[in-house]
Protein backbone atom coordinates (compact mmCIF):
# COMPACT_ATOMS: atom_id res chain seq x y z
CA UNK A 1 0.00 0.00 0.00
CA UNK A 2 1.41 3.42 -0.99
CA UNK A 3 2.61 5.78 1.97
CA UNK A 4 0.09 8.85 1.63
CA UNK A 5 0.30 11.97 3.50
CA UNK A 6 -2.23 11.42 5.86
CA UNK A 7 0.58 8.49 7.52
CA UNK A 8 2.71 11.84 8.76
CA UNK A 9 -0.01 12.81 10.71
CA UNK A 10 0.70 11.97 14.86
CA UNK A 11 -1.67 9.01 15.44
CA UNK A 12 -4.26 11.17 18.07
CA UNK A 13 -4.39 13.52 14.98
CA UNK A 14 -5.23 10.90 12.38
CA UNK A 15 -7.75 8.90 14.21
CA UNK A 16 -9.59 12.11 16.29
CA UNK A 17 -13.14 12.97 14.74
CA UNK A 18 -15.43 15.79 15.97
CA UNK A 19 -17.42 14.73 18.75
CA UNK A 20 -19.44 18.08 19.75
CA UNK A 21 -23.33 18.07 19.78
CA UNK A 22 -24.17 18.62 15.83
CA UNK A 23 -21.09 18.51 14.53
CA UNK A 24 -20.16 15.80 11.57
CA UNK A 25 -16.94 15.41 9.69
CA UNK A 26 -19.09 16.56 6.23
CA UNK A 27 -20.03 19.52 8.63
CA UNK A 28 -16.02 20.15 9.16
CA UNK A 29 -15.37 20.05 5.56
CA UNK A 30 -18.18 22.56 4.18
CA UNK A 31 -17.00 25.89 2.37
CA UNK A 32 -16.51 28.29 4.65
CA UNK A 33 -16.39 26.07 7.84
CA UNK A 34 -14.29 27.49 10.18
CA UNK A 35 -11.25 25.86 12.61
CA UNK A 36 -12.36 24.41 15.77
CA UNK A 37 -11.20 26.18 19.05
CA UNK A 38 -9.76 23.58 21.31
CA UNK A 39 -11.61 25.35 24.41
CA UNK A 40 -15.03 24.19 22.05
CA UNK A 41 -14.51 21.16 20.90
CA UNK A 42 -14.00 18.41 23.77
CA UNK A 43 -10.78 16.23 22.91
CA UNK A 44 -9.00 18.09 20.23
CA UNK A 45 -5.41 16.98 19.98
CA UNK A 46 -2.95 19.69 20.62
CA UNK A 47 -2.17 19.29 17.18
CA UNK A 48 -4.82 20.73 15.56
CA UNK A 49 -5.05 23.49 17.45
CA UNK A 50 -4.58 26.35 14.97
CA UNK A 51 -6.76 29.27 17.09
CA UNK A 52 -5.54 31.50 19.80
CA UNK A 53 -7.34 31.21 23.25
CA UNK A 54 -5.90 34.62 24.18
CA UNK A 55 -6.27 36.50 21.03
CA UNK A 56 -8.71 34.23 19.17
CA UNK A 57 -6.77 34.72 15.99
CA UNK A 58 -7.55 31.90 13.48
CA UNK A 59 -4.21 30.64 11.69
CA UNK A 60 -5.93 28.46 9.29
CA UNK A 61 -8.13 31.52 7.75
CA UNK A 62 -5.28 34.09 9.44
CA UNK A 63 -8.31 36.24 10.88
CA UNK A 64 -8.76 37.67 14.26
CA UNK A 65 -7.14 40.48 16.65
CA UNK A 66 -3.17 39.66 16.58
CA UNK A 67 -2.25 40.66 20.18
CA UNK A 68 1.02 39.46 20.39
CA UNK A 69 4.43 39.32 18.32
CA UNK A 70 3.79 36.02 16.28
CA UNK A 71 7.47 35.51 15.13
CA UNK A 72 8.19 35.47 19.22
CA UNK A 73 4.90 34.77 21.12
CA UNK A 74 5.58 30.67 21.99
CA UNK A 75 1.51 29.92 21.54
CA UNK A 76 1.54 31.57 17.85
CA UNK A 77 4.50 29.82 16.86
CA UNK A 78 3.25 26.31 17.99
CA UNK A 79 -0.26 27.00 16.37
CA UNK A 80 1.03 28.45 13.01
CA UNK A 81 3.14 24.90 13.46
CA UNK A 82 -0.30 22.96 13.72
CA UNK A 83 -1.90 24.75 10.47
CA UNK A 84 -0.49 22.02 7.86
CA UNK A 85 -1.69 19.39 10.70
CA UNK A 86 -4.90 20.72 10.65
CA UNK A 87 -4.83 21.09 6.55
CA UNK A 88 -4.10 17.42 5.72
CA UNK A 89 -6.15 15.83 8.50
CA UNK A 90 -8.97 18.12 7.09
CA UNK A 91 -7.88 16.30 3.39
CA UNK A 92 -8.31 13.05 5.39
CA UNK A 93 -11.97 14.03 6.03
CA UNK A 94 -12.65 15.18 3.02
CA UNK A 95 -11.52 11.56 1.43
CA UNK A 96 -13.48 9.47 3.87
CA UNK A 97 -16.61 11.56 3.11
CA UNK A 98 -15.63 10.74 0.07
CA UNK A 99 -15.13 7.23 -0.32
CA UNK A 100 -11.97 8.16 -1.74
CA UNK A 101 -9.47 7.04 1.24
């Protein structure tokens, strides 16, 4: 079986789906559907937390009220580290919804 890139993804990453009251992967997936903040959605792996608690400044869709330096602040750095995380496992979705995993 050919290595794809959802086999970089940390195994918590991989395997976590949403689990919040309404929420489906489709749901995840649908234009315009913004990142999950890991205060919100119970079990997130620190991984795929790409939004600010502090700030709430989204790194996936880079919106929000910046409040600190993000080439210095440690909690922007590690989150703008999580964006390509949170990209491919979104890809992952996508493909199961799919049928094309």
């Amino acid at each position: 079986m050919p290595k794809t890139d959802f086999d970089g993804l940390p195994d918590v990453v991989r395997t976590f789906r949403p689990r919040c009251p309404g929420c489906t992967p489709a749901k995840v997936i649908e234009p315009g559907a913004r990142p999950c903040s890991f205060y919100e959605c119970s079990g997130l792996p620190k991984g795929l937390e790409v939004t600010c608690d502090l700030c709430m400044y989204d790194f996936v869709a880079e919106d929000g009220q910046v409040k600190c330096d993000q080439t210095t602040c440690e909690t922007a750095l590690r989150l703008k580290g999580n964006v390509e995380n949170y990209r491919t496992w979104l890809r992952l979705i996508e493909a199961e919804c799919t049928g094309h995993n």
